[in-house]
PDB file of N, CA and C in Angstrom:
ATOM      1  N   UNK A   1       0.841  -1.162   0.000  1.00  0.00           N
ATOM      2  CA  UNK A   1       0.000   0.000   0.000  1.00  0.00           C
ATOM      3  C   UNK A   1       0.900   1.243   0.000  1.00  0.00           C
ATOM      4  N   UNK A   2       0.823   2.192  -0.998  1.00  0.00           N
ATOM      5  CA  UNK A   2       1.472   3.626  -1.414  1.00  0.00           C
ATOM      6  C   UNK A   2       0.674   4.565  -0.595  1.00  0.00           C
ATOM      7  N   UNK A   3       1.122   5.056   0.065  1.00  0.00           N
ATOM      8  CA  UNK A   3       0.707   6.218   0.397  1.00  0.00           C
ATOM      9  C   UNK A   3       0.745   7.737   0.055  1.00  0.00           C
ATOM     10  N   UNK A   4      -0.021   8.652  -0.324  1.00  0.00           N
ATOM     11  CA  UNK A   4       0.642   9.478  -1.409  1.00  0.00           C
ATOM     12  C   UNK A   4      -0.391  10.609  -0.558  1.00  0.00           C
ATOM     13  N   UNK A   5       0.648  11.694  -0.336  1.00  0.00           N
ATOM     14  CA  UNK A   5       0.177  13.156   0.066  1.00  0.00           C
ATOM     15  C   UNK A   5      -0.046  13.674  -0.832  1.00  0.00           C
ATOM     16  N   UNK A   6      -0.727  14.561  -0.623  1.00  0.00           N
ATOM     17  CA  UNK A   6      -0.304  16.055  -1.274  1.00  0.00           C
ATOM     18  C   UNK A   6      -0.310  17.244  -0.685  1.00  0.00           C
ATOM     19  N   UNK A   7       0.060  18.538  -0.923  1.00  0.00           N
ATOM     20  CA  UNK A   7       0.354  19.678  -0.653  1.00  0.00           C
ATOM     21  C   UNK A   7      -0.610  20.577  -0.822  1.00  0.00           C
ATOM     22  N   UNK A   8      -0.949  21.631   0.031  1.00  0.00           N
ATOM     23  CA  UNK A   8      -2.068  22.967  -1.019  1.00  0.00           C
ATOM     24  C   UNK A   8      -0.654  23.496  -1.497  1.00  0.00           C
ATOM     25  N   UNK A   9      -1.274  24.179  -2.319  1.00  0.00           N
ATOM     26  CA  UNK A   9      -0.449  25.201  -3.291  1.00  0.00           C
ATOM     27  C   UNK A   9       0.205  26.403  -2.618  1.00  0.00           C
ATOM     28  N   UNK A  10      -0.721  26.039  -1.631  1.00  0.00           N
ATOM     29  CA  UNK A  10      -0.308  27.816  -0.916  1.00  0.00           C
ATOM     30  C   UNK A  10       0.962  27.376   0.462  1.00  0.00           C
ATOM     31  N   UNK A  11       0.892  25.967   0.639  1.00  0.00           N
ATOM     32  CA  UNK A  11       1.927  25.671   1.670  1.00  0.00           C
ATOM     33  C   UNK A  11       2.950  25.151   0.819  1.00  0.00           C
ATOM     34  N   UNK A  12       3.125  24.633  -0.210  1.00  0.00           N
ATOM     35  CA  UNK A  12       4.611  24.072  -1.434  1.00  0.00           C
ATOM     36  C   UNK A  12       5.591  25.649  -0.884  1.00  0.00           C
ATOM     37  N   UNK A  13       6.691  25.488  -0.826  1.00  0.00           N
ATOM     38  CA  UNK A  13       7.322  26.367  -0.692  1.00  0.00           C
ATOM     39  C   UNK A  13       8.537  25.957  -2.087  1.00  0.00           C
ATOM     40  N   UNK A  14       8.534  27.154  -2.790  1.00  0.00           N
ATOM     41  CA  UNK A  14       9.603  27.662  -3.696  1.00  0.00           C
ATOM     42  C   UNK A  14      11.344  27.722  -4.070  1.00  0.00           C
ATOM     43  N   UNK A  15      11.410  26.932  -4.137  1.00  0.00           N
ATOM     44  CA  UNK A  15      13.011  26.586  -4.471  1.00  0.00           C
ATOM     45  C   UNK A  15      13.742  27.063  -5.415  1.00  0.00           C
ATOM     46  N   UNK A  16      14.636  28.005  -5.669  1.00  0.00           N
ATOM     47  CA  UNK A  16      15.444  28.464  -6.901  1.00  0.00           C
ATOM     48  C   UNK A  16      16.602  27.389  -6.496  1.00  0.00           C
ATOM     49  N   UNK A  17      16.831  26.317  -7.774  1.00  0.00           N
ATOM     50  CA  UNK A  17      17.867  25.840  -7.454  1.00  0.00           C
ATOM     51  C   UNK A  17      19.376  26.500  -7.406  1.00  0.00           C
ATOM     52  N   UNK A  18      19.718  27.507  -7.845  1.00  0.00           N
ATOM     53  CA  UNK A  18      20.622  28.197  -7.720  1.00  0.00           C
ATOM     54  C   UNK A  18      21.256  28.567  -5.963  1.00  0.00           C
ATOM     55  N   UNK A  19      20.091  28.521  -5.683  1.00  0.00           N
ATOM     56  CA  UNK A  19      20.380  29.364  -4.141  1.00  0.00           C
ATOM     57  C   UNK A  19      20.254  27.867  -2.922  1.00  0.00           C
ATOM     58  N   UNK A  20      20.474  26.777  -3.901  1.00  0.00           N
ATOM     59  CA  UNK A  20      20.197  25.678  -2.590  1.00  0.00           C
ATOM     60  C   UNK A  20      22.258  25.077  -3.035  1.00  0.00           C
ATOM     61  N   UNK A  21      22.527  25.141  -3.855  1.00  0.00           N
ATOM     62  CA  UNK A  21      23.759  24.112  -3.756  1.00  0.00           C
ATOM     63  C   UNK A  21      24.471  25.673  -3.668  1.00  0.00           C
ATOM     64  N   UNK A  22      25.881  25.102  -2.188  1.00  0.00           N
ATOM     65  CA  UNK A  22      26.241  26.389  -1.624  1.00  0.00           C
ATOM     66  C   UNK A  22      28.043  26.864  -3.287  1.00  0.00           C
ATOM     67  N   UNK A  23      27.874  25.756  -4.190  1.00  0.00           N
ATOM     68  CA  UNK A  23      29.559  26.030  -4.865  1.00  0.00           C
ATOM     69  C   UNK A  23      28.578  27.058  -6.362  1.00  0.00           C
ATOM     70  N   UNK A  24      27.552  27.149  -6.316  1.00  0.00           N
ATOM     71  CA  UNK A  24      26.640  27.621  -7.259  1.00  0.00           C
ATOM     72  C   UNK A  24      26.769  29.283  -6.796  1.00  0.00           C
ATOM     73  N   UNK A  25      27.467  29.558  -5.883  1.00  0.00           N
ATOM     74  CA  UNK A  25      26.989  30.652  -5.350  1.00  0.00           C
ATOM     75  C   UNK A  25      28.891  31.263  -5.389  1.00  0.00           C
ATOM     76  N   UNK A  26      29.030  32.637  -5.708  1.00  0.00           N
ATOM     77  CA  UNK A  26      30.411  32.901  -6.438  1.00  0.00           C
ATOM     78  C   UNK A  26      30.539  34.336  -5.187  1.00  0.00           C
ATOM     79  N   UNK A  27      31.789  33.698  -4.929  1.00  0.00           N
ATOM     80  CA  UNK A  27      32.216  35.138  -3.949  1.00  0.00           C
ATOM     81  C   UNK A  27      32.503  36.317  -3.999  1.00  0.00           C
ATOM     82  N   UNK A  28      33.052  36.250  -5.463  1.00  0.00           N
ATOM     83  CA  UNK A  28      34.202  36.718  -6.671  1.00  0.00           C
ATOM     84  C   UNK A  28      33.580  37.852  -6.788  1.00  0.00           C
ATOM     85  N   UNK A  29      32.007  37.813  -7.101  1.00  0.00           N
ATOM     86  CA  UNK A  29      31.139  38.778  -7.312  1.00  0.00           C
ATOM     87  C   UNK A  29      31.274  40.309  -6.785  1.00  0.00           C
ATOM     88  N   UNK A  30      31.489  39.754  -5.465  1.00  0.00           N
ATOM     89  CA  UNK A  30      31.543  41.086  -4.317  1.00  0.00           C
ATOM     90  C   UNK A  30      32.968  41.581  -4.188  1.00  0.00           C
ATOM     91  N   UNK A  31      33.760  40.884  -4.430  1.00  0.00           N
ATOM     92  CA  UNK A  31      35.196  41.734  -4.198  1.00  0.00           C
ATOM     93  C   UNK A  31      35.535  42.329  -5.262  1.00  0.00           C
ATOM     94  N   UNK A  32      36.587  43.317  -5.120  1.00  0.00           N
ATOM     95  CA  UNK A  32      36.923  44.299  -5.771  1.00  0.00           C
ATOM     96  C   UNK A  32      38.270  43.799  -6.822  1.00  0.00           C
ATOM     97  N   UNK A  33      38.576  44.196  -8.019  1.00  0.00           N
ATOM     98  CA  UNK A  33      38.891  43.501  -8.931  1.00  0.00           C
ATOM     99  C   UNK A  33      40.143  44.675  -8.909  1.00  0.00           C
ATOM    100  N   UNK A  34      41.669  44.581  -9.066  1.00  0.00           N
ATOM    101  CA  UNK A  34      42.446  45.475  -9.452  1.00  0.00           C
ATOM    102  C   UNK A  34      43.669  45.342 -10.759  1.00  0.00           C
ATOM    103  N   UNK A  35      43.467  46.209 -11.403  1.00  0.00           N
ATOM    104  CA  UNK A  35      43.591  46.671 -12.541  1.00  0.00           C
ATOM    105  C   UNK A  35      45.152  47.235 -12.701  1.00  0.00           C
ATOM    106  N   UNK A  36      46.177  46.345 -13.959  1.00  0.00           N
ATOM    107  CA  UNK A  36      47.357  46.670 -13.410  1.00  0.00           C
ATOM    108  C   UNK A  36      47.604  47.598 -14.636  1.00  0.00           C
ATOM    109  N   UNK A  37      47.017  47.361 -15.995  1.00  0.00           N
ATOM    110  CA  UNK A  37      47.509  48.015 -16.772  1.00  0.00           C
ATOM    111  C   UNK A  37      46.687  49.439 -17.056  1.00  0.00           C
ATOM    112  N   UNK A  38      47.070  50.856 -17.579  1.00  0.00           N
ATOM    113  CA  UNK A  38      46.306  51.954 -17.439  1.00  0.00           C
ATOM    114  C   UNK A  38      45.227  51.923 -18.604  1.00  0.00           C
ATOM    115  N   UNK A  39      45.279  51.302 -19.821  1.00  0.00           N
ATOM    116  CA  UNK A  39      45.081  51.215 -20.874  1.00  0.00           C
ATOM    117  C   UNK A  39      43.501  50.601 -20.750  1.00  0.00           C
ATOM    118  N   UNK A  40      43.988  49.326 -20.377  1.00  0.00           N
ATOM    119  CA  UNK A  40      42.627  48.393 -19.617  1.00  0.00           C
ATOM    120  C   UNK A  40      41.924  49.107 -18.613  1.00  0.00           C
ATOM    121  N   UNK A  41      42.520  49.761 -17.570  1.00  0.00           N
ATOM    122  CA  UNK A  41      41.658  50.850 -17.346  1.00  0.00           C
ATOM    123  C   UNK A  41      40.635  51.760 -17.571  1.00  0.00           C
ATOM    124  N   UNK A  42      41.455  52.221 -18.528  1.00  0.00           N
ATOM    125  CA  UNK A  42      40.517  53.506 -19.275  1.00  0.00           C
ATOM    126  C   UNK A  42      39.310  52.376 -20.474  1.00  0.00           C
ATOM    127  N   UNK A  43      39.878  51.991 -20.554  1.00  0.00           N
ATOM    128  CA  UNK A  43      38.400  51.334 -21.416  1.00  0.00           C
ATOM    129  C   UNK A  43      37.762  50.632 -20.603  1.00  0.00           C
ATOM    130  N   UNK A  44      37.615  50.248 -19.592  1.00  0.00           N
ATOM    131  CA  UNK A  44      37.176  49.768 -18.346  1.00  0.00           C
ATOM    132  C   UNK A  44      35.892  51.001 -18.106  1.00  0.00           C
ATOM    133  N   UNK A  45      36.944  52.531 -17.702  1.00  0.00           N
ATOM    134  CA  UNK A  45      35.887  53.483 -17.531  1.00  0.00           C
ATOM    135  C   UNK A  45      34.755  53.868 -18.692  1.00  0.00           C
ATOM    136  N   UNK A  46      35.248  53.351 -19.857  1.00  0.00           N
ATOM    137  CA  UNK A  46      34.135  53.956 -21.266  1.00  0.00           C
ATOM    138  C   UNK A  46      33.389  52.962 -21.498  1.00  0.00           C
ATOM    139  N   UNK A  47      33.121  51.895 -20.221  1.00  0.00           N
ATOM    140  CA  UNK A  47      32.234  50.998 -20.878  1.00  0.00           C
ATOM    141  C   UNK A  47      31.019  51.744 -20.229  1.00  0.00           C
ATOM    142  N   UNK A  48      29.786  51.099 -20.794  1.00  0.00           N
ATOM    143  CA  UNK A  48      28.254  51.820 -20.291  1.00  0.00           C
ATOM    144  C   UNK A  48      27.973  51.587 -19.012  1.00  0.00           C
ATOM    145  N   UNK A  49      28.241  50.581 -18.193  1.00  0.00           N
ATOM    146  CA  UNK A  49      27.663  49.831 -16.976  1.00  0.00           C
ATOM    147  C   UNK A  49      28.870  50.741 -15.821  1.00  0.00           C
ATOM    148  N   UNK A  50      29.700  51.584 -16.268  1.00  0.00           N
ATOM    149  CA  UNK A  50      30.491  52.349 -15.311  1.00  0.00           C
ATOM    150  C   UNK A  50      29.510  53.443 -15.109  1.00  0.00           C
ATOM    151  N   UNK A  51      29.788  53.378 -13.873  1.00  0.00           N
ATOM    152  CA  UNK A  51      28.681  54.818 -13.050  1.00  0.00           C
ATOM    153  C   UNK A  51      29.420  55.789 -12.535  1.00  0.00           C
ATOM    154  N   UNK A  52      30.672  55.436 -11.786  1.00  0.00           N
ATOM    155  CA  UNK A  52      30.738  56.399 -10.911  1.00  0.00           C
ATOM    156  C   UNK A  52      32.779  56.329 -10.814  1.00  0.00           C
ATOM    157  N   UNK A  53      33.336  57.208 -10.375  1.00  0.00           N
ATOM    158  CA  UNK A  53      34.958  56.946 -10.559  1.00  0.00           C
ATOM    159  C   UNK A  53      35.660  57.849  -9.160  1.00  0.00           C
ATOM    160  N   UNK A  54      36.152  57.477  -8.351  1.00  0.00           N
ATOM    161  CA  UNK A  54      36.642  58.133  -7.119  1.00  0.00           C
ATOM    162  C   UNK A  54      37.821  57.934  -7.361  1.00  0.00           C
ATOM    163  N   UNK A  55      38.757  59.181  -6.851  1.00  0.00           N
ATOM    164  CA  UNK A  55      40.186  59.616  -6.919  1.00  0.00           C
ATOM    165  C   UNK A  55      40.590  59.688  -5.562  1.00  0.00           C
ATOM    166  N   UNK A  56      41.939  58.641  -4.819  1.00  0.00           N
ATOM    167  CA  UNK A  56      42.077  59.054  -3.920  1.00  0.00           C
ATOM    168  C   UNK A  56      43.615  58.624  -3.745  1.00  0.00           C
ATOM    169  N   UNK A  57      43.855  60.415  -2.949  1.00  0.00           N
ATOM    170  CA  UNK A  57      45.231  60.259  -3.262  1.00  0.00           C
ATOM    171  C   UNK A  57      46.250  60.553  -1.787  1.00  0.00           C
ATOM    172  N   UNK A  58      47.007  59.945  -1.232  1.00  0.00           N
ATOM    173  CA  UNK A  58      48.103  59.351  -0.583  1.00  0.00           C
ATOM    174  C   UNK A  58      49.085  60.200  -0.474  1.00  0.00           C
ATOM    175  N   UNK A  59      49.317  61.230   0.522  1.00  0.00           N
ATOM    176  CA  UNK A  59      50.298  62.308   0.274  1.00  0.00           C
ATOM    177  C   UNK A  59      51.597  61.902   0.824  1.00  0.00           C
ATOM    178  N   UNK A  60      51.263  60.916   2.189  1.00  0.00           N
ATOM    179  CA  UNK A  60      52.343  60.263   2.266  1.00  0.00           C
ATOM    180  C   UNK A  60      52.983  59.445   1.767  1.00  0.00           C
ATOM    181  N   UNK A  61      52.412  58.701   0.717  1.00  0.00           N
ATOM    182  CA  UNK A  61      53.402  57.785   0.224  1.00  0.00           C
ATOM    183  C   UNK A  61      53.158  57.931  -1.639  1.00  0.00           C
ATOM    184  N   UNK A  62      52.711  59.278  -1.439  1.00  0.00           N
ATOM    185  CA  UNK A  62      52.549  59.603  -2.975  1.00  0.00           C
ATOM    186  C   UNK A  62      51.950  58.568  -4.093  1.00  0.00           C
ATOM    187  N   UNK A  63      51.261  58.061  -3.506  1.00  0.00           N
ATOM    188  CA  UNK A  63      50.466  57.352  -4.252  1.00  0.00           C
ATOM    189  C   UNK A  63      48.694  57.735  -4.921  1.00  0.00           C
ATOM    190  N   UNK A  64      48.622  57.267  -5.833  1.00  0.00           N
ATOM    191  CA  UNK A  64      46.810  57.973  -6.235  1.00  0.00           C
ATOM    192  C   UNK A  64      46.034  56.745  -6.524  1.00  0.00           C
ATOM    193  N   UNK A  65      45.436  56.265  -5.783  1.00  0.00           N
ATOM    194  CA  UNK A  65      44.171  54.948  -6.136  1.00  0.00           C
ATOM    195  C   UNK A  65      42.787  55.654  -7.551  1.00  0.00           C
ATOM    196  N   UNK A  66      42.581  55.320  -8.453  1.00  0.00           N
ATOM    197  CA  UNK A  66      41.455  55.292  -9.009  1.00  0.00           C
ATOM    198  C   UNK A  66      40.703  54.502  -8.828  1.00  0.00           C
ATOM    199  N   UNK A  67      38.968  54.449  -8.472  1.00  0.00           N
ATOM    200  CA  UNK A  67      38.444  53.482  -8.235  1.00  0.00           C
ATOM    201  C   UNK A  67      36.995  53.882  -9.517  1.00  0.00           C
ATOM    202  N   UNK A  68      36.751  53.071 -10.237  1.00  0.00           N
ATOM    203  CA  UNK A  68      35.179  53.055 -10.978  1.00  0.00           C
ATOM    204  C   UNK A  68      34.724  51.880 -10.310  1.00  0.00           C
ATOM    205  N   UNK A  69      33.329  52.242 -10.325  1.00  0.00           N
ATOM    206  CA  UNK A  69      32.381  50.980 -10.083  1.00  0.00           C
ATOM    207  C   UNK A  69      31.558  50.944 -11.214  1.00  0.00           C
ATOM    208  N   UNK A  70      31.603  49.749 -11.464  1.00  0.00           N
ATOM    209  CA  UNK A  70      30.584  49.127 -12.681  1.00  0.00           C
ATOM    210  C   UNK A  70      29.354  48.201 -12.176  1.00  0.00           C
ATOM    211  N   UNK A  71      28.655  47.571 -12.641  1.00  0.00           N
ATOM    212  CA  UNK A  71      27.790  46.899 -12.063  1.00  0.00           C
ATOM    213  C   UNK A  71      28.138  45.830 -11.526  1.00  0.00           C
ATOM    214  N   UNK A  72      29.174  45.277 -11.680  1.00  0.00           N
ATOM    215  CA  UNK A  72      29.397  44.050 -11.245  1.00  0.00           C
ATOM    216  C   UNK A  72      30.635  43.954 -10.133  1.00  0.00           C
ATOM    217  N   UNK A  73      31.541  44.676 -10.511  1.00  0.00           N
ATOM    218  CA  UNK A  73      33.074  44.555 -10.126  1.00  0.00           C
ATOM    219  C   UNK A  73      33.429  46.197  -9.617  1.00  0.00           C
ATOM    220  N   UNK A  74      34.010  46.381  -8.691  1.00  0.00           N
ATOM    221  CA  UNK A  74      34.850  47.655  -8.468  1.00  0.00           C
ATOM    222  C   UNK A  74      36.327  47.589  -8.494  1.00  0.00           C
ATOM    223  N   UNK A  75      36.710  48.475  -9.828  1.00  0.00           N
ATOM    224  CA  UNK A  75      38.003  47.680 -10.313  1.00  0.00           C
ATOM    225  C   UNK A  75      38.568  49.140  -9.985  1.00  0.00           C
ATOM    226  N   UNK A  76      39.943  49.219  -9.472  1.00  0.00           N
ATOM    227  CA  UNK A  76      40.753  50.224  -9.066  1.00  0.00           C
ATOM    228  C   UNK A  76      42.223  49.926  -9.528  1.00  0.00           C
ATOM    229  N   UNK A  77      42.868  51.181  -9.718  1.00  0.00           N
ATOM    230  CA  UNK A  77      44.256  51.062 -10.318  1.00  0.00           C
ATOM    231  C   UNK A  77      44.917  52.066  -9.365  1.00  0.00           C
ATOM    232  N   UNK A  78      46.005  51.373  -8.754  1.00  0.00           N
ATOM    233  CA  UNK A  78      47.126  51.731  -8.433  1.00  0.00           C
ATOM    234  C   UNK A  78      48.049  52.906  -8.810  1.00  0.00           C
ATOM    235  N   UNK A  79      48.385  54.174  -8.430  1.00  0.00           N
ATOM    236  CA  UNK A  79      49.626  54.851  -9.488  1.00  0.00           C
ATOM    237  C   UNK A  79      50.644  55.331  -8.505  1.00  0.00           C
ATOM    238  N   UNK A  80      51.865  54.947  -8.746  1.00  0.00           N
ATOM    239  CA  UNK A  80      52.550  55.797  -7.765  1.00  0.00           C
ATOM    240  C   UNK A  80      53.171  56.896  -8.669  1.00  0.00           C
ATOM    241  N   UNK A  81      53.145  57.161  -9.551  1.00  0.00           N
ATOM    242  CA  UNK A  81      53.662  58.654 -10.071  1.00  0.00           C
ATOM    243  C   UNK A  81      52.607  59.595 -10.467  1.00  0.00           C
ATOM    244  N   UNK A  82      52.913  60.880  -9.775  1.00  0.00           N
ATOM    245  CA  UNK A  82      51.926  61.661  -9.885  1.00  0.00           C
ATOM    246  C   UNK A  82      51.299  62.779 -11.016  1.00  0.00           C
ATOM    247  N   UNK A  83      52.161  62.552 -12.377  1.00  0.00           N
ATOM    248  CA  UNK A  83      52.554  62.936 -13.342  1.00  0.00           C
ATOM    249  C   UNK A  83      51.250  61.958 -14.192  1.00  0.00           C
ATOM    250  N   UNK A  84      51.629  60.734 -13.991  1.00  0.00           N
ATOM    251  CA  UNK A  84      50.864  59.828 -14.586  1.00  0.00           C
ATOM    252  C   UNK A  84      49.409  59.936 -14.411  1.00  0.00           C
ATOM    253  N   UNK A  85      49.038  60.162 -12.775  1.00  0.00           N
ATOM    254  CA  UNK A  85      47.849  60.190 -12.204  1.00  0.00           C
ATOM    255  C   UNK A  85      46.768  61.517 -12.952  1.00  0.00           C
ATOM    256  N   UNK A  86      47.643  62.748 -13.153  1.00  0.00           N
ATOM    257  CA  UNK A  86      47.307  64.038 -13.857  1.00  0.00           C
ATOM    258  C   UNK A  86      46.701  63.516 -14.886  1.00  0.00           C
ATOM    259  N   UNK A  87      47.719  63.260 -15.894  1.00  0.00           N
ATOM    260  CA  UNK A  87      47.031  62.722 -17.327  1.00  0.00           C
ATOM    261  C   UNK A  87      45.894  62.087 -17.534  1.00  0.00           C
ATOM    262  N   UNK A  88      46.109  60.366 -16.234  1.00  0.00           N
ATOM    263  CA  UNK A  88      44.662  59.964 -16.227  1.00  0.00           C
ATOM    264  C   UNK A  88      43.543  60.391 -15.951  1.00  0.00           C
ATOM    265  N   UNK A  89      43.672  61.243 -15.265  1.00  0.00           N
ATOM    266  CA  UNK A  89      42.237  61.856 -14.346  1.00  0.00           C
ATOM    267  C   UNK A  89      41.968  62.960 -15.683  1.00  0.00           C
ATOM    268  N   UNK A  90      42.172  63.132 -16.705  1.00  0.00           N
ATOM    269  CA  UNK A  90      42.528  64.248 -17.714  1.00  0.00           C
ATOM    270  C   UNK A  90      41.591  63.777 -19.077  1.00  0.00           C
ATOM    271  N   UNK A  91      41.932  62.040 -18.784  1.00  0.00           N
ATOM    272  CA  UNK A  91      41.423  61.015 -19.956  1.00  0.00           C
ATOM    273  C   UNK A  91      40.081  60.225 -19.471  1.00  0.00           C
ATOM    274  N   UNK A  92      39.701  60.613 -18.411  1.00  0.00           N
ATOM    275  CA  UNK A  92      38.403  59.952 -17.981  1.00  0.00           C
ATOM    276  C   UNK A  92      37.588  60.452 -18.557  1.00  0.00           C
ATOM    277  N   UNK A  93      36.119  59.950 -19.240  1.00  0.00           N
ATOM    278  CA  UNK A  93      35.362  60.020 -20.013  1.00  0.00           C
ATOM    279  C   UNK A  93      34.512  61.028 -18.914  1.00  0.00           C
ATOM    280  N   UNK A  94      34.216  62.260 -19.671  1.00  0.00           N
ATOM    281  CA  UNK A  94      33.467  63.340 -19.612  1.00  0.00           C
ATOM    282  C   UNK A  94      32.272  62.964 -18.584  1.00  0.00           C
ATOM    283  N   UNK A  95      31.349  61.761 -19.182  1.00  0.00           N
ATOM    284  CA  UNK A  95      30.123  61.720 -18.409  1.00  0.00           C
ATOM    285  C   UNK A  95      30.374  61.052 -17.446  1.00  0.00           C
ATOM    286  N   UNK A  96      31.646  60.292 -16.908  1.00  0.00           N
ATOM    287  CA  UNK A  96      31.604  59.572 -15.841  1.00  0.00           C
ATOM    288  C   UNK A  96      31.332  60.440 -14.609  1.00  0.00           C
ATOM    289  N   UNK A  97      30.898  60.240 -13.490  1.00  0.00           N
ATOM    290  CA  UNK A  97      30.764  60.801 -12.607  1.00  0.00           C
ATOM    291  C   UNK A  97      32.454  61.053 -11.614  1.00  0.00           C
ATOM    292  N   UNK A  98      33.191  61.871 -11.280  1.00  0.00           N
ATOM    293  CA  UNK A  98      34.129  61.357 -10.573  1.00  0.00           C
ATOM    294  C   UNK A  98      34.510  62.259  -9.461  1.00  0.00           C
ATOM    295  N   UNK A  99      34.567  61.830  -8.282  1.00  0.00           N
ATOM    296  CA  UNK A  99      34.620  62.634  -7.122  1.00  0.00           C
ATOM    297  C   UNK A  99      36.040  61.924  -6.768  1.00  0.00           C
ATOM    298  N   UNK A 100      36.522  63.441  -6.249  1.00  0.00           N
ATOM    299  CA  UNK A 100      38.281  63.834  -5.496  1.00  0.00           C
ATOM    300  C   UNK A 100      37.532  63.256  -3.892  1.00  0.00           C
ATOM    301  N   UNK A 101      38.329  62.132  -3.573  1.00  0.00           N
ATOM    302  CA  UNK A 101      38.422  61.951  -1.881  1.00  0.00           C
ATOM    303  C   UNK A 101      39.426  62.136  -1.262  1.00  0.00           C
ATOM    304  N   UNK A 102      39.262  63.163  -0.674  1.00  0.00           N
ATOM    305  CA  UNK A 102      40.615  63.176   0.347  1.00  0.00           C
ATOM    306  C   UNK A 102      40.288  62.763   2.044  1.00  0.00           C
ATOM    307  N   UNK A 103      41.532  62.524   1.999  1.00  0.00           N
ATOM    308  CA  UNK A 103      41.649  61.802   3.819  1.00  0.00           C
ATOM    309  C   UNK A 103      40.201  62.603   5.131  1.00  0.00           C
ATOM    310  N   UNK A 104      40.683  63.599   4.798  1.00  0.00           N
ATOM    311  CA  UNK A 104      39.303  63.787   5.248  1.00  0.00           C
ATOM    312  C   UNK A 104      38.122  64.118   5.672  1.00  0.00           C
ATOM    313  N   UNK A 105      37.774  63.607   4.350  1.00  0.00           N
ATOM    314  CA  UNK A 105      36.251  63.104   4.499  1.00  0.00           C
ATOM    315  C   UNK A 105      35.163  63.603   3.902  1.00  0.00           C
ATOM    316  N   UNK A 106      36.258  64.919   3.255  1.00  0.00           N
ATOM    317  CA  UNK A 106      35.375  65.753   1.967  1.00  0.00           C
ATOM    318  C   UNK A 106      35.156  65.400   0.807  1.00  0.00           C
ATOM    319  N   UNK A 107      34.026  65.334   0.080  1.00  0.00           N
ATOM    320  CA  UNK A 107      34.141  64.617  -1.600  1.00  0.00           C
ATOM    321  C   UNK A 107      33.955  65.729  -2.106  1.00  0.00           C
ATOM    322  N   UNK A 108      34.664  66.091  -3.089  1.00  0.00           N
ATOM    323  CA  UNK A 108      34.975  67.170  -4.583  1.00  0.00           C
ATOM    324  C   UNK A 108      33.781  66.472  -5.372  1.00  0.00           C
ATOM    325  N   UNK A 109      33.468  66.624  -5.727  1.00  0.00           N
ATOM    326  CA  UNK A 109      32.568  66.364  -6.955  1.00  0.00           C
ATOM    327  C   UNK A 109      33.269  66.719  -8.519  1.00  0.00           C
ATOM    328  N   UNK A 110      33.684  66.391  -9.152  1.00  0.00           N
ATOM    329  CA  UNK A 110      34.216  67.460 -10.555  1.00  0.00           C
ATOM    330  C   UNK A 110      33.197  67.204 -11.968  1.00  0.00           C
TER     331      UNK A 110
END
């Protein structure tokens, strides 16, 4: 003898299989991605899904971080010459949004 339930519709609860097996699920997503060459960079910033681009720069150790966020990844480049950093911030695409951060705590808007 089989015994066979059933469920109402309104108590079945909903399963996305995606969100039940835990190696389906990518960490990668959320961390921040860094960017060694300037080139890859800048076309990085002229893609469409870039929103926004923060400048922040290191007086002690003369260094300038660029950071864009895109939809997926927040990819940042490294510069330690400050010559270099000029130019780039010079070649960023017009409509990007990009705010000067300094230590602290004021955002420039440009």
């Amino acid at each position: 003898m089989k015994l066979i339930t059933t469920i109402e519709p309104s108590k079945r609860l909903n399963f996305v299989p995606s969100t039940l097996h835990p190696s389906s699920q990518t960490k990668s997503a959320t961390m921040p991605s860094e960017v060694s060459d300037i080139k890859q960079f800048i076309e990085i910033c002229r893609r469409k899904d870039a929103s926004s681009a923060r400048i922040k720069r290191n007086r002690k150790t003369s260094q300038t971080k660029f950071k864009v966020r895109c939809h997926r990844f927040l990819y940042t480049l490294v510069l330690k010459d400050s010559d270099k950093a000029d130019k780039l911030k010079q070649s960023l695409p017009p409509a990007l949004k990009i705010e000067d951060v300094s230590k602290g705590g004021k955002k420039k808007t440009i």
